[in-house]
PDB file of N, CA and C in Angstrom:
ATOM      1  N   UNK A   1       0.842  -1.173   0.000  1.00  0.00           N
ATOM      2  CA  UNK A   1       0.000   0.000   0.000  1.00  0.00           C
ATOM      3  C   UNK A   1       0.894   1.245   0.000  1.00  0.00           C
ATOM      4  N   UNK A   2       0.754   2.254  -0.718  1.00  0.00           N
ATOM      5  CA  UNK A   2       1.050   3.382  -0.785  1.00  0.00           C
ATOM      6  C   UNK A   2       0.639   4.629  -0.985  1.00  0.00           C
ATOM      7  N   UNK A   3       0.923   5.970   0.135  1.00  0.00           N
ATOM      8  CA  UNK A   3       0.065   6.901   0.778  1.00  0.00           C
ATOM      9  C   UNK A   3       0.518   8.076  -0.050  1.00  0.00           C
ATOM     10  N   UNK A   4       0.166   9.099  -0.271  1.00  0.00           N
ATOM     11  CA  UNK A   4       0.178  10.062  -0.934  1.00  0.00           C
ATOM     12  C   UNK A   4      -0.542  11.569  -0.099  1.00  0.00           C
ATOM     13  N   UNK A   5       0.391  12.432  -0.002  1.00  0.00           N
ATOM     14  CA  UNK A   5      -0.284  13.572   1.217  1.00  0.00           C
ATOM     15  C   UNK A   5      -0.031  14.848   0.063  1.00  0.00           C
ATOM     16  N   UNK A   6      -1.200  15.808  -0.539  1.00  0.00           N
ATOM     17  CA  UNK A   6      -0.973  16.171  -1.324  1.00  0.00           C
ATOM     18  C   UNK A   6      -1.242  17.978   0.155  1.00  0.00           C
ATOM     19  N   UNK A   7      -0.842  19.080  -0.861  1.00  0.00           N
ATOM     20  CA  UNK A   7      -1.278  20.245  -0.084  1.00  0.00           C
ATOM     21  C   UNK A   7      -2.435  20.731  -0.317  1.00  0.00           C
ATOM     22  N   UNK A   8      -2.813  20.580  -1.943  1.00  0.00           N
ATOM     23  CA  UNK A   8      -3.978  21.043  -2.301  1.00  0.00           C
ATOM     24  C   UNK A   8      -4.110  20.144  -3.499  1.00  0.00           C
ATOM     25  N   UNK A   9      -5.443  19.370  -3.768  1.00  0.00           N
ATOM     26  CA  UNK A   9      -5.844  18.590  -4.710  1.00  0.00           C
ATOM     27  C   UNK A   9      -7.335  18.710  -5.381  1.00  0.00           C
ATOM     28  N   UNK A  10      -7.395  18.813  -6.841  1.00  0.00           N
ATOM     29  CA  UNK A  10      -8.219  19.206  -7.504  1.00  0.00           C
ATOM     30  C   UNK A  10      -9.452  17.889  -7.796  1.00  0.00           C
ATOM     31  N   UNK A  11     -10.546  18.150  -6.802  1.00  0.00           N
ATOM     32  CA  UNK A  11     -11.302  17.160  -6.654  1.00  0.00           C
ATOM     33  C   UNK A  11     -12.564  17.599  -8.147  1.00  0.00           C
ATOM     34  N   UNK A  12     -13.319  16.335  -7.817  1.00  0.00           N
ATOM     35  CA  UNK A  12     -14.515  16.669  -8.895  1.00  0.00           C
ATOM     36  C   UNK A  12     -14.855  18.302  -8.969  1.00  0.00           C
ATOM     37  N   UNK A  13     -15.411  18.260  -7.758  1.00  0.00           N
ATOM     38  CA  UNK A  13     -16.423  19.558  -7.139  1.00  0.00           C
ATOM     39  C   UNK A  13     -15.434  20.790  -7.291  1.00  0.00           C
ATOM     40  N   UNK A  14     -14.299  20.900  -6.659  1.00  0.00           N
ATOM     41  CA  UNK A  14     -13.732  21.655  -5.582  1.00  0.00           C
ATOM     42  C   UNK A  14     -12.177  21.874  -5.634  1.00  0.00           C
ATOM     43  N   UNK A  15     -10.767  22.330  -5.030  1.00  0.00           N
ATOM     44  CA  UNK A  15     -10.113  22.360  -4.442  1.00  0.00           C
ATOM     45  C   UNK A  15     -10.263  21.954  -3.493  1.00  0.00           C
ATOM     46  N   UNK A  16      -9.469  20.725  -2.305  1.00  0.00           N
ATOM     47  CA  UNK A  16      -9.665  20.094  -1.267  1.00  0.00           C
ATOM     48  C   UNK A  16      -8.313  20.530  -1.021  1.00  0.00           C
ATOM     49  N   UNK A  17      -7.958  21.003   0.960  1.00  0.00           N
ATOM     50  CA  UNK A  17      -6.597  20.993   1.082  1.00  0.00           C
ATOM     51  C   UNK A  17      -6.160  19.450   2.219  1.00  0.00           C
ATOM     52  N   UNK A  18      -4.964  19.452   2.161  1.00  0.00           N
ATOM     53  CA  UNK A  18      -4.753  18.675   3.023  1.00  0.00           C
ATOM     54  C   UNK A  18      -5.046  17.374   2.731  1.00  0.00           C
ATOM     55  N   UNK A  19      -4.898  16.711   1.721  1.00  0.00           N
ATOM     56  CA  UNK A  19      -5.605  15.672   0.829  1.00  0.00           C
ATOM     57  C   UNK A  19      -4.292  14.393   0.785  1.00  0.00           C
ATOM     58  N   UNK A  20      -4.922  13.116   1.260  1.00  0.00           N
ATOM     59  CA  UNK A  20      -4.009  11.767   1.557  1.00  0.00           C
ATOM     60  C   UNK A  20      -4.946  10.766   0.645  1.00  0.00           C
ATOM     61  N   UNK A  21      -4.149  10.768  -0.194  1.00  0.00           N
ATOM     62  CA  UNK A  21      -4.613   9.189  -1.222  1.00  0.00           C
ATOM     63  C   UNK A  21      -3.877   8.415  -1.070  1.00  0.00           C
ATOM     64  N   UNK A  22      -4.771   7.027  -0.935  1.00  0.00           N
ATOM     65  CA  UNK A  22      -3.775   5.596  -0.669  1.00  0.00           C
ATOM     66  C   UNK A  22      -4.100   4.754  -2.041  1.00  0.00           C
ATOM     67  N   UNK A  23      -3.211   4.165  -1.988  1.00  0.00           N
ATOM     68  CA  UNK A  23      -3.403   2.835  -3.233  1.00  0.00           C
ATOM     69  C   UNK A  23      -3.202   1.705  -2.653  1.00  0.00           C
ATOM     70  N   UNK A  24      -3.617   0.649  -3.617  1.00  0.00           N
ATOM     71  CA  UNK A  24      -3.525  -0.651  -3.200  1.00  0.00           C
ATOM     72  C   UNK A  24      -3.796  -1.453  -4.458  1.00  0.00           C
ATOM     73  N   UNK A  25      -2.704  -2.202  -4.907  1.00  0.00           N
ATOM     74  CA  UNK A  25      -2.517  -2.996  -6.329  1.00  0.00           C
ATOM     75  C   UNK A  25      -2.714  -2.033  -7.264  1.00  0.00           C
ATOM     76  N   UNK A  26      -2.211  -0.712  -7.149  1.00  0.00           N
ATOM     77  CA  UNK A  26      -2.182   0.081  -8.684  1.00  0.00           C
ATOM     78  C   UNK A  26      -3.638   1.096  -8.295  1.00  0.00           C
ATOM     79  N   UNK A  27      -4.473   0.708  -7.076  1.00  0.00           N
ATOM     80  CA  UNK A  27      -5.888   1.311  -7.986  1.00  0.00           C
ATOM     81  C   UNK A  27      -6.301   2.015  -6.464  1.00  0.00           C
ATOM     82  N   UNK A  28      -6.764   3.259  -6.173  1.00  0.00           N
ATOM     83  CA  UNK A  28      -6.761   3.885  -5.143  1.00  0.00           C
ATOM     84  C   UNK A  28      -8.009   3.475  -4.327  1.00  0.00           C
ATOM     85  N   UNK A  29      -7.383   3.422  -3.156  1.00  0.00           N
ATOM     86  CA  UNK A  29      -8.105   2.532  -2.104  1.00  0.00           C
ATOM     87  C   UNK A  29      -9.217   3.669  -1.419  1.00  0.00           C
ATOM     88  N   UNK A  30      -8.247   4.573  -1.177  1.00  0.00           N
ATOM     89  CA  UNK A  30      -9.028   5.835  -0.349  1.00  0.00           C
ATOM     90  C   UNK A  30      -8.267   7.350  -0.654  1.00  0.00           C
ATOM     91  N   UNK A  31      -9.290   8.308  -0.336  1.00  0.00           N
ATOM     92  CA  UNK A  31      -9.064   9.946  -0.606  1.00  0.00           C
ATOM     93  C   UNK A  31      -9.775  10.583   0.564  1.00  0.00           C
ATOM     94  N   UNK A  32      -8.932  11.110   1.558  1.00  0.00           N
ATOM     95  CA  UNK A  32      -9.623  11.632   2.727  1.00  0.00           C
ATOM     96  C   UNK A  32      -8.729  13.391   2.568  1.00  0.00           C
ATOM     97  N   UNK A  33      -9.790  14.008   3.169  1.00  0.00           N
ATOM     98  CA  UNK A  33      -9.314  15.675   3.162  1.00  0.00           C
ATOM     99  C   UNK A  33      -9.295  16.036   4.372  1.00  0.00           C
ATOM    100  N   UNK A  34      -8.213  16.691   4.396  1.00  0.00           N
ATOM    101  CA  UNK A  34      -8.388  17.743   5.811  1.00  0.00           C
ATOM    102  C   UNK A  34      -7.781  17.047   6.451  1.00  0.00           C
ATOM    103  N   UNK A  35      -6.764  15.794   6.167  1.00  0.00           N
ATOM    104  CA  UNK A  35      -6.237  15.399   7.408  1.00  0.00           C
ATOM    105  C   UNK A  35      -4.701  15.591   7.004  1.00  0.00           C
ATOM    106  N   UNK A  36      -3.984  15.344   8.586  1.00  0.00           N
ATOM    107  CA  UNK A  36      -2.429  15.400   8.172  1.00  0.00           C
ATOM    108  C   UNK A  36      -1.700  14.685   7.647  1.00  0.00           C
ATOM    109  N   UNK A  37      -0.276  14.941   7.564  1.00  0.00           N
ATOM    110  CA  UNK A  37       0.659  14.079   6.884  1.00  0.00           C
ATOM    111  C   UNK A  37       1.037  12.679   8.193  1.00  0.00           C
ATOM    112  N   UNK A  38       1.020  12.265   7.709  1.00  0.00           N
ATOM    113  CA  UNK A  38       1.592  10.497   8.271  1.00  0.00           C
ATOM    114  C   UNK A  38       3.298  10.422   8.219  1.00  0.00           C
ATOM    115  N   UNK A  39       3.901   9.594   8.951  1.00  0.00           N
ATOM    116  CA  UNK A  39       4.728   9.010   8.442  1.00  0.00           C
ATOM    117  C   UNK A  39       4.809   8.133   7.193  1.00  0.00           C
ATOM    118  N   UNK A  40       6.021   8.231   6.713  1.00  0.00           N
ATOM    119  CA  UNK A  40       5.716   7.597   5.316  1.00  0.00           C
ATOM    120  C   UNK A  40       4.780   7.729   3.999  1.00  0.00           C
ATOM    121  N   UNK A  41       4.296   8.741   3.905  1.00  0.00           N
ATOM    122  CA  UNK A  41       3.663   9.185   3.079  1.00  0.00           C
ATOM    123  C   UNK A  41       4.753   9.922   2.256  1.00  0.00           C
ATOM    124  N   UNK A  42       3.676   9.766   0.830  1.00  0.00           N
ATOM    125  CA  UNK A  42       4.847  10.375  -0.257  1.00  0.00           C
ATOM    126  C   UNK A  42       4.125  12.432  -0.482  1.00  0.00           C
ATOM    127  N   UNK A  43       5.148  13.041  -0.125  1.00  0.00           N
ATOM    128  CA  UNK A  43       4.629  14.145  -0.371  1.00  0.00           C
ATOM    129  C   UNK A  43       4.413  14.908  -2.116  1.00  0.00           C
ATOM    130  N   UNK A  44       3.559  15.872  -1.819  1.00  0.00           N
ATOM    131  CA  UNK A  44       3.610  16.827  -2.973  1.00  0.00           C
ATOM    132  C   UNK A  44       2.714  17.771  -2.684  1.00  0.00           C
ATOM    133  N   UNK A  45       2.973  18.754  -3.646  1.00  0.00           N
ATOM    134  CA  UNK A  45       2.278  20.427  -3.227  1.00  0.00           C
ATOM    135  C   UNK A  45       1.363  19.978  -4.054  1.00  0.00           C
ATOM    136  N   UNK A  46       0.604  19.992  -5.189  1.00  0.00           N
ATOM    137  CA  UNK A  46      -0.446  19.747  -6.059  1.00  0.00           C
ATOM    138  C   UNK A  46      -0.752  18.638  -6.966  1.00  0.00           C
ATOM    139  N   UNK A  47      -1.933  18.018  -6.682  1.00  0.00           N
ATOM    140  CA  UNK A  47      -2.268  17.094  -7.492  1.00  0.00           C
ATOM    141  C   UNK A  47      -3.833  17.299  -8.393  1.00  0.00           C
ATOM    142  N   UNK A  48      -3.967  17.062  -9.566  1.00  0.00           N
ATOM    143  CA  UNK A  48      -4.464  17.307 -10.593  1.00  0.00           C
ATOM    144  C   UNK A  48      -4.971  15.554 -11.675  1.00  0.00           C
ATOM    145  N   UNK A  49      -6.019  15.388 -11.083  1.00  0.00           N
ATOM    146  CA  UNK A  49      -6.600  14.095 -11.679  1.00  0.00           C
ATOM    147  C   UNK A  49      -6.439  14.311 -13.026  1.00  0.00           C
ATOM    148  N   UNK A  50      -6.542  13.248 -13.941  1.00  0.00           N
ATOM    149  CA  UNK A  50      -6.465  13.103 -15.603  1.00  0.00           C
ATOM    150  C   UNK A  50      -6.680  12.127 -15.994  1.00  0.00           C
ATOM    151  N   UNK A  51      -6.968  11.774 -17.572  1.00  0.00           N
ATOM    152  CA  UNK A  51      -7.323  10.982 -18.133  1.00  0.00           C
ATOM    153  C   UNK A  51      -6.542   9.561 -18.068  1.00  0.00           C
ATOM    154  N   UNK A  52      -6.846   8.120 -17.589  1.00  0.00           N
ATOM    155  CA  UNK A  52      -5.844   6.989 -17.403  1.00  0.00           C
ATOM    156  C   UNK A  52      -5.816   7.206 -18.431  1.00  0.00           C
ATOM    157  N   UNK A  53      -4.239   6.583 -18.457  1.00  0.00           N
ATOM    158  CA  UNK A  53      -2.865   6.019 -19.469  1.00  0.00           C
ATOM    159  C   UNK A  53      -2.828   4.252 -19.556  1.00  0.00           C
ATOM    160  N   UNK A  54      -4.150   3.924 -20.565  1.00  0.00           N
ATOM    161  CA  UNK A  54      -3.950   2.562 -20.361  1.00  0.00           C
ATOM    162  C   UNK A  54      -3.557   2.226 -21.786  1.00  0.00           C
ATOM    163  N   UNK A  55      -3.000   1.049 -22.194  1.00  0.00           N
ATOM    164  CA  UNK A  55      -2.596   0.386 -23.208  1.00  0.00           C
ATOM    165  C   UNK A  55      -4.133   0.086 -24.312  1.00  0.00           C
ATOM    166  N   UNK A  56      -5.009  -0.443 -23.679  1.00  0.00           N
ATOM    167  CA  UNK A  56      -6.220  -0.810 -24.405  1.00  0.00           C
ATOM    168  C   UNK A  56      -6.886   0.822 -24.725  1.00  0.00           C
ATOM    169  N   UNK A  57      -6.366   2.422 -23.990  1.00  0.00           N
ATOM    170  CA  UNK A  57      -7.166   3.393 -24.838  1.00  0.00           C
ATOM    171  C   UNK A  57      -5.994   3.512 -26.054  1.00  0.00           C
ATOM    172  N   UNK A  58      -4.968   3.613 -25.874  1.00  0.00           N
ATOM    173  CA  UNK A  58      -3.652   3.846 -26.572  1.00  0.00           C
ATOM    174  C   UNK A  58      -4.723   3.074 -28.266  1.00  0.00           C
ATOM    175  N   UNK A  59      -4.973   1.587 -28.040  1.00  0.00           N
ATOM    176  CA  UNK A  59      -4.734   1.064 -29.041  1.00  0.00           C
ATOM    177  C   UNK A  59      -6.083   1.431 -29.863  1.00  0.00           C
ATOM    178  N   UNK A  60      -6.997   1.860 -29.306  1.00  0.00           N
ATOM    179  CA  UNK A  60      -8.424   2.302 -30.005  1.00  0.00           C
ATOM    180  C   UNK A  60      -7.982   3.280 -30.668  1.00  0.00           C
ATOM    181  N   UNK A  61      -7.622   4.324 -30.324  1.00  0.00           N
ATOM    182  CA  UNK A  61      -7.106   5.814 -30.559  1.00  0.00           C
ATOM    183  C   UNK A  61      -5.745   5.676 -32.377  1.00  0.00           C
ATOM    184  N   UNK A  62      -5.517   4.350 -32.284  1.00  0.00           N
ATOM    185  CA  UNK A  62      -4.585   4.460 -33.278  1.00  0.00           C
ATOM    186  C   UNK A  62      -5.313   4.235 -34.761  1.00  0.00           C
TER     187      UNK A  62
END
């Protein structure tokens, strides 16, 4: 599993601050706001959702 503590992250709705995403096998487990940094968490100042990068859109698109 791996944690992610962003400062400010660009949700559906909103700007959320204080924003911790976890993963688990590649695919995100959880997104909680407003809470602090953890140990072991991977930091960053801004995160910005986008379109997946998968192999099966790659190959439609060609």
């Amino acid at each position: 599993m791996t944690s992610i503590h962003v400062k400010s992250a660009l949700e559906p709705a909103r700007w959320e601050k204080a924003v911790r995403l976890t993963t688990k096998g590649g695919q995100i487990a959880s997104v909680e706001s407003g809470v602090a940094e953890q140990a072991g968490d991977e930091r960053h100042d801004i995160i910005v959702s986008g379109m997946p990068n998968s192999t099966a859109m790659r190959s439609s698109a060609a």
